[in-house]
PDB file of N, CA and C in Angstrom:
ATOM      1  N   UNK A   1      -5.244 -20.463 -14.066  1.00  0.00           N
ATOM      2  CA  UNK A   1      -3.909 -20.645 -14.595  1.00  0.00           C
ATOM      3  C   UNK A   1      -3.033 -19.496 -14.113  1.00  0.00           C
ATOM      4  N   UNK A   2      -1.618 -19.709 -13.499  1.00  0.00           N
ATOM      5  CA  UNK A   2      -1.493 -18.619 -12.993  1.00  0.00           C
ATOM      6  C   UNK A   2       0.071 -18.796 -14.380  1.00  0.00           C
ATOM      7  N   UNK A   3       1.163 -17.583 -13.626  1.00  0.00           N
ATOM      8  CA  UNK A   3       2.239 -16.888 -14.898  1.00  0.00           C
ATOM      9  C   UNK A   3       3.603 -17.110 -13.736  1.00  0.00           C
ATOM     10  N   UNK A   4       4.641 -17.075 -14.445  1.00  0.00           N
ATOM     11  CA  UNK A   4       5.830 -16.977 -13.191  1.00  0.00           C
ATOM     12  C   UNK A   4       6.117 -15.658 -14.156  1.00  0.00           C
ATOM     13  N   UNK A   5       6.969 -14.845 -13.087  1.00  0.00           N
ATOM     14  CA  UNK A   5       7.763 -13.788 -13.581  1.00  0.00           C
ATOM     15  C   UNK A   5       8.676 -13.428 -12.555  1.00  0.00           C
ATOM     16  N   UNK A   6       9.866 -12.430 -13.232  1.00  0.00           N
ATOM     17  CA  UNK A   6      10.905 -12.588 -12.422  1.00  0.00           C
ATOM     18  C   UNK A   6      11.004 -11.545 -12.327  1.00  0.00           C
ATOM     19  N   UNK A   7      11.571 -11.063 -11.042  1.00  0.00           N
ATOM     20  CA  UNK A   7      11.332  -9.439 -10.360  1.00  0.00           C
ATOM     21  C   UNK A   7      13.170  -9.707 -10.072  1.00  0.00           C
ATOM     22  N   UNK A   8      13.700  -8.503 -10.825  1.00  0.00           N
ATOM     23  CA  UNK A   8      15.096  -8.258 -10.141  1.00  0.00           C
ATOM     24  C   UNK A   8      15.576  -7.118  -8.784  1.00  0.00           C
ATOM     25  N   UNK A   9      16.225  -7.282  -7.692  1.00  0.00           N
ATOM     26  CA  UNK A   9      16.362  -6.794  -6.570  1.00  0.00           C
ATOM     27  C   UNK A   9      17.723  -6.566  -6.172  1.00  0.00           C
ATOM     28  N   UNK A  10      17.924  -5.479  -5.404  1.00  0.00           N
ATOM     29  CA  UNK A  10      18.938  -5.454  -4.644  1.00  0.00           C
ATOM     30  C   UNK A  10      19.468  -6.417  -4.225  1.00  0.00           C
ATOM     31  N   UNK A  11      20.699  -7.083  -4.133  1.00  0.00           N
ATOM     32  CA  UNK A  11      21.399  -7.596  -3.381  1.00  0.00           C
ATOM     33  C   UNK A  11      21.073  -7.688  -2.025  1.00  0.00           C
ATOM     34  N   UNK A  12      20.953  -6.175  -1.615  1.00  0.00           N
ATOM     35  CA  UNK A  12      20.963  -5.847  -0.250  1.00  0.00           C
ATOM     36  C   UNK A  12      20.337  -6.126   0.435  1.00  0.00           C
ATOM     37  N   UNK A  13      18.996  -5.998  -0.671  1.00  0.00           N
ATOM     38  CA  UNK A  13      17.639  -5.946  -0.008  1.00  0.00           C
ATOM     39  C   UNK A  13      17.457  -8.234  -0.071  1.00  0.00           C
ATOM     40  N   UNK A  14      17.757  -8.577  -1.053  1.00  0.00           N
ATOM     41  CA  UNK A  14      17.873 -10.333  -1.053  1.00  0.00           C
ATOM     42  C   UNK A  14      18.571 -10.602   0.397  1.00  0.00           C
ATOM     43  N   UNK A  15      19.544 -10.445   0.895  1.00  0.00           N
ATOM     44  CA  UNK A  15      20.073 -10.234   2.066  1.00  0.00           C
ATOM     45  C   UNK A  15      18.764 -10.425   3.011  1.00  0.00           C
ATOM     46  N   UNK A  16      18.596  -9.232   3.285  1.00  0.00           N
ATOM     47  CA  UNK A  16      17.678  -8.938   4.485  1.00  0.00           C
ATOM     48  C   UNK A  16      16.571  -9.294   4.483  1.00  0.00           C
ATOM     49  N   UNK A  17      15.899 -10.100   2.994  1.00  0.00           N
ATOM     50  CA  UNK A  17      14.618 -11.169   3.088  1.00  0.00           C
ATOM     51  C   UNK A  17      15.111 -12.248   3.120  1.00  0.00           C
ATOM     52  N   UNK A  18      16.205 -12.751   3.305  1.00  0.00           N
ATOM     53  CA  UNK A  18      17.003 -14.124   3.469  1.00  0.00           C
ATOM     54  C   UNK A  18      16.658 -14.335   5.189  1.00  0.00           C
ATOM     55  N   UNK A  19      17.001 -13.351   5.936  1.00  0.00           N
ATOM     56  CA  UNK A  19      16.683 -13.210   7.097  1.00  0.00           C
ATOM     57  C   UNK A  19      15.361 -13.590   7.621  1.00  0.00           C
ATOM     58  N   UNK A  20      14.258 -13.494   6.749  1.00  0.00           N
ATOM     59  CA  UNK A  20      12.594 -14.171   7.607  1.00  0.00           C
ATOM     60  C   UNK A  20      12.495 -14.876   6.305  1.00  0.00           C
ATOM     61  N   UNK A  21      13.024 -16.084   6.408  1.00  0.00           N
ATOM     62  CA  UNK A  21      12.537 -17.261   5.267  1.00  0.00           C
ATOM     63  C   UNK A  21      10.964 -17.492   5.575  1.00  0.00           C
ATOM     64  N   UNK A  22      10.609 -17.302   6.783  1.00  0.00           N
ATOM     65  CA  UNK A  22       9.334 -17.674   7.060  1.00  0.00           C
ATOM     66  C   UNK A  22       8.183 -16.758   6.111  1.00  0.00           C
ATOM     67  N   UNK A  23       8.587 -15.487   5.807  1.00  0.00           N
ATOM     68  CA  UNK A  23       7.577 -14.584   4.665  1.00  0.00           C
ATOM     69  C   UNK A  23       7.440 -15.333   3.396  1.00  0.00           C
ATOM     70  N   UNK A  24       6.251 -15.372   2.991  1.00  0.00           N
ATOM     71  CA  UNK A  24       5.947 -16.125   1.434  1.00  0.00           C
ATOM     72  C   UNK A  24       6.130 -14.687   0.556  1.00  0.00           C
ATOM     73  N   UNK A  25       7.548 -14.458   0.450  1.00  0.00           N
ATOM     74  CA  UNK A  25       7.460 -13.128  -0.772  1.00  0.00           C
ATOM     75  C   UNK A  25       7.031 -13.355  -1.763  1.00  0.00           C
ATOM     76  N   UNK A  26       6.328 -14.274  -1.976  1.00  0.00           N
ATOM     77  CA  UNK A  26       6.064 -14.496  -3.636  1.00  0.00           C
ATOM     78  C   UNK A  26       4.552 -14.033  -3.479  1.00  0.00           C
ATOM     79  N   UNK A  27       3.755 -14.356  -2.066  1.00  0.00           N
ATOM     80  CA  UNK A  27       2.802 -13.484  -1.421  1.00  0.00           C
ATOM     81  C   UNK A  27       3.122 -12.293  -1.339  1.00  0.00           C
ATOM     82  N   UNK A  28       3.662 -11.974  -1.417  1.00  0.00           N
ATOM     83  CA  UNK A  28       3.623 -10.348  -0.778  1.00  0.00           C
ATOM     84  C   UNK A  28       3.781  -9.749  -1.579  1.00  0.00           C
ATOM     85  N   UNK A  29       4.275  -9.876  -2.784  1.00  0.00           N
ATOM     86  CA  UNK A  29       4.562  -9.580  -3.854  1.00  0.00           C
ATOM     87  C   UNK A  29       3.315  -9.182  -5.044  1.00  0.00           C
ATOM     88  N   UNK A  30       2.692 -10.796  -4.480  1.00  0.00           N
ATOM     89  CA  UNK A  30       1.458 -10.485  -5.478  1.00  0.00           C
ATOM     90  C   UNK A  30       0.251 -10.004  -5.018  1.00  0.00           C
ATOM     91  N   UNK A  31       0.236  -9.718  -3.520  1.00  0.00           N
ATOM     92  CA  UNK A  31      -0.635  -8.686  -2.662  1.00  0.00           C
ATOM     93  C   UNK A  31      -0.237  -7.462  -3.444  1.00  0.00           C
ATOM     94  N   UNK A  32       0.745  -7.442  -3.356  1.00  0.00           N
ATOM     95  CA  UNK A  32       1.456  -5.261  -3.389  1.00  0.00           C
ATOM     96  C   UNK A  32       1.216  -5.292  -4.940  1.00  0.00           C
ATOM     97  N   UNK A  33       1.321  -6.000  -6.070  1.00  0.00           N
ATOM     98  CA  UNK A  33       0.397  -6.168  -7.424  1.00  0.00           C
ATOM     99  C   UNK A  33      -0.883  -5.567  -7.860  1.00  0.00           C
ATOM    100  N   UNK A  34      -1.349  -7.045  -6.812  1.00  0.00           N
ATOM    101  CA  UNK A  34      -2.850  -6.657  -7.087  1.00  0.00           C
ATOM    102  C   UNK A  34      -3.498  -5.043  -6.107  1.00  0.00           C
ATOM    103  N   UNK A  35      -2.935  -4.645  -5.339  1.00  0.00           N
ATOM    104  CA  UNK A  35      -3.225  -3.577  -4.102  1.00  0.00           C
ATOM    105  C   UNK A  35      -3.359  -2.415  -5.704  1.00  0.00           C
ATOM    106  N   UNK A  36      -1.848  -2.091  -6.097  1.00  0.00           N
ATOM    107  CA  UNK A  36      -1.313  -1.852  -6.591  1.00  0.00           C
ATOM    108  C   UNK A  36      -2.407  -1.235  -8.122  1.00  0.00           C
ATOM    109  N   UNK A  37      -2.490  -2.598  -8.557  1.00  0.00           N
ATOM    110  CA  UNK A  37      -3.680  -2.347  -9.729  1.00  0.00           C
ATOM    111  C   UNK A  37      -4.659  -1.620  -9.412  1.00  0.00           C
ATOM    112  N   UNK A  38      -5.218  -2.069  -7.918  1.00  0.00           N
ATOM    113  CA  UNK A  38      -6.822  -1.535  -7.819  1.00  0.00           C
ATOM    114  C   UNK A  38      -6.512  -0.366  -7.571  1.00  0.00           C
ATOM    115  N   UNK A  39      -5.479   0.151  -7.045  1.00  0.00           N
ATOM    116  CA  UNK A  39      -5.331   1.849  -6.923  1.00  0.00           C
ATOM    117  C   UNK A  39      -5.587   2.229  -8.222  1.00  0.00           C
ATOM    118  N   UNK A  40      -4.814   1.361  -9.016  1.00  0.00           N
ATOM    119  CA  UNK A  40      -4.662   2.508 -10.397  1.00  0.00           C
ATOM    120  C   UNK A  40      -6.014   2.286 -11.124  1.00  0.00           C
ATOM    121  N   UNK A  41      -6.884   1.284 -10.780  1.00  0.00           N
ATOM    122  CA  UNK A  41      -8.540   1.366 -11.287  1.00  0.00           C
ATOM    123  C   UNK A  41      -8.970   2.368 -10.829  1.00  0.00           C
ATOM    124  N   UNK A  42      -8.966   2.870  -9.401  1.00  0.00           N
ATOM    125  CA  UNK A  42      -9.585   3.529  -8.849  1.00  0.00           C
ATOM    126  C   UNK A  42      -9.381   4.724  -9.495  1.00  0.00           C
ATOM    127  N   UNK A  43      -7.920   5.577  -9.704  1.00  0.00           N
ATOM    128  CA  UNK A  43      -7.821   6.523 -10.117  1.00  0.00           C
ATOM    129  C   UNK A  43      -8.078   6.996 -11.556  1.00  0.00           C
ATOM    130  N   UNK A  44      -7.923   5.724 -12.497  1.00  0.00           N
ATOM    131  CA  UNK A  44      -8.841   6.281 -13.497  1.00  0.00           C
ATOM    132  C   UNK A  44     -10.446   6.076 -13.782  1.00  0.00           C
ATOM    133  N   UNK A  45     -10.711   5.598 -13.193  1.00  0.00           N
ATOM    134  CA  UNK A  45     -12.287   5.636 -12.795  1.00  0.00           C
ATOM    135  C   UNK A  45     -12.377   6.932 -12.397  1.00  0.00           C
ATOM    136  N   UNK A  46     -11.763   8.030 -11.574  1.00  0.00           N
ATOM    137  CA  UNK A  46     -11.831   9.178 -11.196  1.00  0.00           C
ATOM    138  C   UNK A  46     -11.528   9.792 -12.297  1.00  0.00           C
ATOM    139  N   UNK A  47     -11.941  10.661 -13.349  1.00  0.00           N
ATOM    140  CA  UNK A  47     -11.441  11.250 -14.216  1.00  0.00           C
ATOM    141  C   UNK A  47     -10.969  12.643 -14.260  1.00  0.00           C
ATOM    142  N   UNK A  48     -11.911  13.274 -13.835  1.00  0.00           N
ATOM    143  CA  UNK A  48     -12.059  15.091 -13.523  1.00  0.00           C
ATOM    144  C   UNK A  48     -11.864  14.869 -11.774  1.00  0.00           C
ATOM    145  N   UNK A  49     -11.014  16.832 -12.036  1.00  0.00           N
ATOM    146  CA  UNK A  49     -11.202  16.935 -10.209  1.00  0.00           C
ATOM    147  C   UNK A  49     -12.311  16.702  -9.647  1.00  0.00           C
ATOM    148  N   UNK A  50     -13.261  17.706 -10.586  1.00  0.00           N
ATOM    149  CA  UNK A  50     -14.575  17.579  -9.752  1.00  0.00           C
ATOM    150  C   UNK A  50     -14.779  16.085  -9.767  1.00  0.00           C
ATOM    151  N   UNK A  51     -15.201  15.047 -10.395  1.00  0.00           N
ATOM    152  CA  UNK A  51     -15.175  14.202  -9.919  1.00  0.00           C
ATOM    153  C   UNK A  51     -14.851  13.240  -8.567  1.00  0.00           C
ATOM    154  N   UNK A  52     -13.021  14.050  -8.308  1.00  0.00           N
ATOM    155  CA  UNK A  52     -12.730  13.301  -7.361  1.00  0.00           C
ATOM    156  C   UNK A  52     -13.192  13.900  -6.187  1.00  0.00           C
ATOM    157  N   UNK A  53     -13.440  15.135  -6.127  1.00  0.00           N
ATOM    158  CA  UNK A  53     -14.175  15.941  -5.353  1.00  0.00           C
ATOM    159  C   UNK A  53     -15.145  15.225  -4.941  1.00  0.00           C
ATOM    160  N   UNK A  54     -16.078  15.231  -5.771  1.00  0.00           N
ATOM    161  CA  UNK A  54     -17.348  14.360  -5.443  1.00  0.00           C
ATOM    162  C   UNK A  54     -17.195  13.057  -4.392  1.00  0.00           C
ATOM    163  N   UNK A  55     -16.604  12.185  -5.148  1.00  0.00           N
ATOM    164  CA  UNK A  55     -16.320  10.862  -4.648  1.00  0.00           C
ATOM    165  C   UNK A  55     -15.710  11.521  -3.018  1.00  0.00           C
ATOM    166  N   UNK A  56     -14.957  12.121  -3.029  1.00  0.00           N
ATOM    167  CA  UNK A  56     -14.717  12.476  -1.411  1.00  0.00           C
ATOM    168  C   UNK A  56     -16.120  12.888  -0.226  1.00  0.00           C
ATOM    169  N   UNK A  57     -16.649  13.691  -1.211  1.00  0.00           N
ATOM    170  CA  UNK A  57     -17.559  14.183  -0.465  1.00  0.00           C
ATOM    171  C   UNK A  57     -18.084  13.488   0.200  1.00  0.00           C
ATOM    172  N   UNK A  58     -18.569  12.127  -1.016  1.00  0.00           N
ATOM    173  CA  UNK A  58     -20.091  11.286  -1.193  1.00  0.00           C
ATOM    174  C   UNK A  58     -19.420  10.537   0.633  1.00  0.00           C
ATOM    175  N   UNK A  59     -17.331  10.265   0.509  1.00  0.00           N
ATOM    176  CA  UNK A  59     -17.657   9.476   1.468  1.00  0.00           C
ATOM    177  C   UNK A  59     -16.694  10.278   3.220  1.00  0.00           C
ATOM    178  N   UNK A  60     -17.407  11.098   3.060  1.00  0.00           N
ATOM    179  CA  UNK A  60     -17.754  12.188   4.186  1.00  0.00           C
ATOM    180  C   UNK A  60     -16.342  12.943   4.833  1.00  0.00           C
ATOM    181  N   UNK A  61     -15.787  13.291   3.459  1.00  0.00           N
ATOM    182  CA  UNK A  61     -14.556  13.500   3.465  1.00  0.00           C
ATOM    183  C   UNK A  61     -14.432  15.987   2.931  1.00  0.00           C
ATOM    184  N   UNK A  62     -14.553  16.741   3.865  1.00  0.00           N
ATOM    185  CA  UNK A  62     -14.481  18.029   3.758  1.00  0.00           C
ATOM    186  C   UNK A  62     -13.764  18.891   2.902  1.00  0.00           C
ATOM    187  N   UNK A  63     -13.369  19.755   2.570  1.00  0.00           N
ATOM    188  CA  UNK A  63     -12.694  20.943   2.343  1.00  0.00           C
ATOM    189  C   UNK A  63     -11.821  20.756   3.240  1.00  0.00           C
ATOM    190  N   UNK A  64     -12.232  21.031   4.584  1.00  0.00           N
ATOM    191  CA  UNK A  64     -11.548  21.548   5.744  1.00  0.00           C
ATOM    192  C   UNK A  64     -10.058  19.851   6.199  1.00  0.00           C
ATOM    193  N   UNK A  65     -10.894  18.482   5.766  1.00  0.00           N
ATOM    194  CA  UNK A  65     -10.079  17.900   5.977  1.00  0.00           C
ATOM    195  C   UNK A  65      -8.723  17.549   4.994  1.00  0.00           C
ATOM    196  N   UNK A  66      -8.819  18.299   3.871  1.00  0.00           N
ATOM    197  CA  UNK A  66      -7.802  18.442   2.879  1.00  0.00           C
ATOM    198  C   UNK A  66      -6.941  19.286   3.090  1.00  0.00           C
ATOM    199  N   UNK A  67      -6.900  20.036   3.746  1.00  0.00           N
ATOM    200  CA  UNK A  67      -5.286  21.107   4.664  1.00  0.00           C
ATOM    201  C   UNK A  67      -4.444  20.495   5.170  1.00  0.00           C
ATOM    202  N   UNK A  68      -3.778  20.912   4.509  1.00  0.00           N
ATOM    203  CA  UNK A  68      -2.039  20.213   5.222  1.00  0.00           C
ATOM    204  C   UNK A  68      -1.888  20.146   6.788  1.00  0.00           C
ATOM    205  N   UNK A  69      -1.767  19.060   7.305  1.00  0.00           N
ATOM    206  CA  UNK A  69      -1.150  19.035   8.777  1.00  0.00           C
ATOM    207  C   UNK A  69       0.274  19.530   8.692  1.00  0.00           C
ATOM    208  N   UNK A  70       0.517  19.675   9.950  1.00  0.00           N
ATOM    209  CA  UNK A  70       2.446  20.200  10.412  1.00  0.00           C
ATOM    210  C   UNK A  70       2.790  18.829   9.762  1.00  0.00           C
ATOM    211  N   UNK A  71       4.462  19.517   9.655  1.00  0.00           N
ATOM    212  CA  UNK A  71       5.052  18.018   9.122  1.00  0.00           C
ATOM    213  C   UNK A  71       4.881  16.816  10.592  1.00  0.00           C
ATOM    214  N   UNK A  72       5.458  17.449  11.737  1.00  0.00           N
ATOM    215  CA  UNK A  72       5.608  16.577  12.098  1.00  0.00           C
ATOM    216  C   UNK A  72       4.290  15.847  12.647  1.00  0.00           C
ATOM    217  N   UNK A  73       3.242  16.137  12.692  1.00  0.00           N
ATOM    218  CA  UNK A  73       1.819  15.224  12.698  1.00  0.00           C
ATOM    219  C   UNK A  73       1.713  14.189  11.454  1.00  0.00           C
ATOM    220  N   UNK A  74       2.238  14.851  10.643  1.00  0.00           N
ATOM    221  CA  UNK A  74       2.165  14.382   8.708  1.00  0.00           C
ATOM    222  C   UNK A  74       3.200  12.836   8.992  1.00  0.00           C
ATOM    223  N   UNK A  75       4.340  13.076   9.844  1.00  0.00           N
ATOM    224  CA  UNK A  75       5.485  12.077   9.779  1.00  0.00           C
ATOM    225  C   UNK A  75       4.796  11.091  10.848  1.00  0.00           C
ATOM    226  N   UNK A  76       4.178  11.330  12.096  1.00  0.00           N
ATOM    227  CA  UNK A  76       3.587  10.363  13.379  1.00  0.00           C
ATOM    228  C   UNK A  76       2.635   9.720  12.257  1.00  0.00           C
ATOM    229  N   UNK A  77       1.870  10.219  11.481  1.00  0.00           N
ATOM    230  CA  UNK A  77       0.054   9.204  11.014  1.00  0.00           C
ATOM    231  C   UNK A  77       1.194   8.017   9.703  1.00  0.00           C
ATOM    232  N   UNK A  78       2.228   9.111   8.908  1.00  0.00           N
ATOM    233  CA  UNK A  78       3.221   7.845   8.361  1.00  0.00           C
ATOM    234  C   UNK A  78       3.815   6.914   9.112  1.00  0.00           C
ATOM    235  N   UNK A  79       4.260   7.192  10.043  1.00  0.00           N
ATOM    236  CA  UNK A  79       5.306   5.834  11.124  1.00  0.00           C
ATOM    237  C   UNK A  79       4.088   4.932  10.940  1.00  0.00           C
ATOM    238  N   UNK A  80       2.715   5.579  11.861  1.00  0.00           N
ATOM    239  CA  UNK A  80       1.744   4.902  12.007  1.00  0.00           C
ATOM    240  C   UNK A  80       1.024   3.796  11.253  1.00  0.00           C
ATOM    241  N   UNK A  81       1.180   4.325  10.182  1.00  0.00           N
ATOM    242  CA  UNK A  81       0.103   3.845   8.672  1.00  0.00           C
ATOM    243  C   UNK A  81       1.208   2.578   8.571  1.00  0.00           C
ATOM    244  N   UNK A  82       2.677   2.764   8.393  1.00  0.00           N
ATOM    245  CA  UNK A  82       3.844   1.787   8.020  1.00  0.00           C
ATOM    246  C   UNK A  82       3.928   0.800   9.170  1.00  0.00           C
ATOM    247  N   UNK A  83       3.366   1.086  10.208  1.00  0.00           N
ATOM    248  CA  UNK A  83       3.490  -0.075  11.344  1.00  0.00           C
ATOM    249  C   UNK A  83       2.236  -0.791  11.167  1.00  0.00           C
ATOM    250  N   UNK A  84       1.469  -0.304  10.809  1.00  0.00           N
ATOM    251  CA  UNK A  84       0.014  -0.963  10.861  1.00  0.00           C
ATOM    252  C   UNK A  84       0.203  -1.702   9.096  1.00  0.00           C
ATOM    253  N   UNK A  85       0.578  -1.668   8.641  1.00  0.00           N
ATOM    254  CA  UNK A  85       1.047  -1.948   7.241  1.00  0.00           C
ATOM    255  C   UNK A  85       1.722  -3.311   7.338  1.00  0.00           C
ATOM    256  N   UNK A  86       2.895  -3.320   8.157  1.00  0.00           N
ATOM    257  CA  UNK A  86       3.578  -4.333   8.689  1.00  0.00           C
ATOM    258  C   UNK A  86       3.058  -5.248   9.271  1.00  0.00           C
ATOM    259  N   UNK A  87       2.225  -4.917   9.870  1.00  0.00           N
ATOM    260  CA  UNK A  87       1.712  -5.872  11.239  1.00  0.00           C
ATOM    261  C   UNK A  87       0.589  -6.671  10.315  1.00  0.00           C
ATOM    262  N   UNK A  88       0.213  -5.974   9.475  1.00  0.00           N
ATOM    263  CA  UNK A  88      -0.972  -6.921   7.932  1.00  0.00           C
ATOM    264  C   UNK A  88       0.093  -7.810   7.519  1.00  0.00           C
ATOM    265  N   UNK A  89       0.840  -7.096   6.905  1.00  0.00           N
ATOM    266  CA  UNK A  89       1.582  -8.000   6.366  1.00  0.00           C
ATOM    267  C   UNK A  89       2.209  -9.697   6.891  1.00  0.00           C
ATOM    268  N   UNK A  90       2.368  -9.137   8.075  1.00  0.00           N
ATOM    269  CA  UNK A  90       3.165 -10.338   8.865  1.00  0.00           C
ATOM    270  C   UNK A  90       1.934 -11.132   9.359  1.00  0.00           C
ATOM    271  N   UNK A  91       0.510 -10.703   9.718  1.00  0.00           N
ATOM    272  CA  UNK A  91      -0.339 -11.696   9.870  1.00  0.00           C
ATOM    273  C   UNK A  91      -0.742 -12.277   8.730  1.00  0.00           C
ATOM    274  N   UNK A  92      -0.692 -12.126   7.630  1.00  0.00           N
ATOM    275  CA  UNK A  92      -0.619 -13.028   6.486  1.00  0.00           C
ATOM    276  C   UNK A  92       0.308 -14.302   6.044  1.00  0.00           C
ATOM    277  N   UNK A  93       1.209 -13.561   6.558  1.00  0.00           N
ATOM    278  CA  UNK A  93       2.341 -14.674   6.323  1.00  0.00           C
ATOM    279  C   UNK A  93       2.665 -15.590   7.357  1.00  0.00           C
ATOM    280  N   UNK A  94       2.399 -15.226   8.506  1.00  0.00           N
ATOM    281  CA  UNK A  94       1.978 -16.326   9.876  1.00  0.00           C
ATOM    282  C   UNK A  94       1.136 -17.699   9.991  1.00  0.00           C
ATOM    283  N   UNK A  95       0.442 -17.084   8.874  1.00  0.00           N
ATOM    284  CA  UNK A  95      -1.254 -17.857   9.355  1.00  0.00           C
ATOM    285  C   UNK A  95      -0.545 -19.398   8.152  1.00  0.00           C
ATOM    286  N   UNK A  96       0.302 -19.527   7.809  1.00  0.00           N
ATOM    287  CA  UNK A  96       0.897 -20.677   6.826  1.00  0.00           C
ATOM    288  C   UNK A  96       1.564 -21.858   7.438  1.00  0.00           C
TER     289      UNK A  96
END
């Protein structure tokens, strides 16, 4: 059984999803939801630092790899992560 609910938006932003009628936002919507939830399982399942410590460790994650990169390495792996983000996104909504 599923629920309707109503999400209010920018104007601006209604605009510029008017533009790819072809996206099922009502998909994408309830992807970035559910994504959304399981983060926030995840993080309280993590309770204590040490904990989250742990959980890094267990999955082969350092000390050494927790140091801040330069910004601008920090801003290239974001462009990156947001294009590769996109490109999920839009093969989801293709395949319809």
């Amino acid at each position: 059984m599923s629920v309707n609910i109503t999400v209010r938006i920018p104007r601006r932003l209604a605009e510029k999803m008017k533009k790819h009628r072809e996206i099922n936002w009502s998909e994408v919507v309830r992807r970035s939801i559910e994504e959304y939830l399981r983060r926030l399982e995840e993080v309280k399942r993590l309770e204590t630092p040490a904990e989250l410590l742990e959980e890094l460790h267990s999955l082969g994650v350092g000390v050494e790899d927790l140091e801040p990169l330069p910004p601008d390495t920090e801003e290239k792996y974001y462009r990156e992560m947001v294009a590769e983000e996109w490109r999920r996104v839009r093969s989801t909504t293709q395949a319809r």
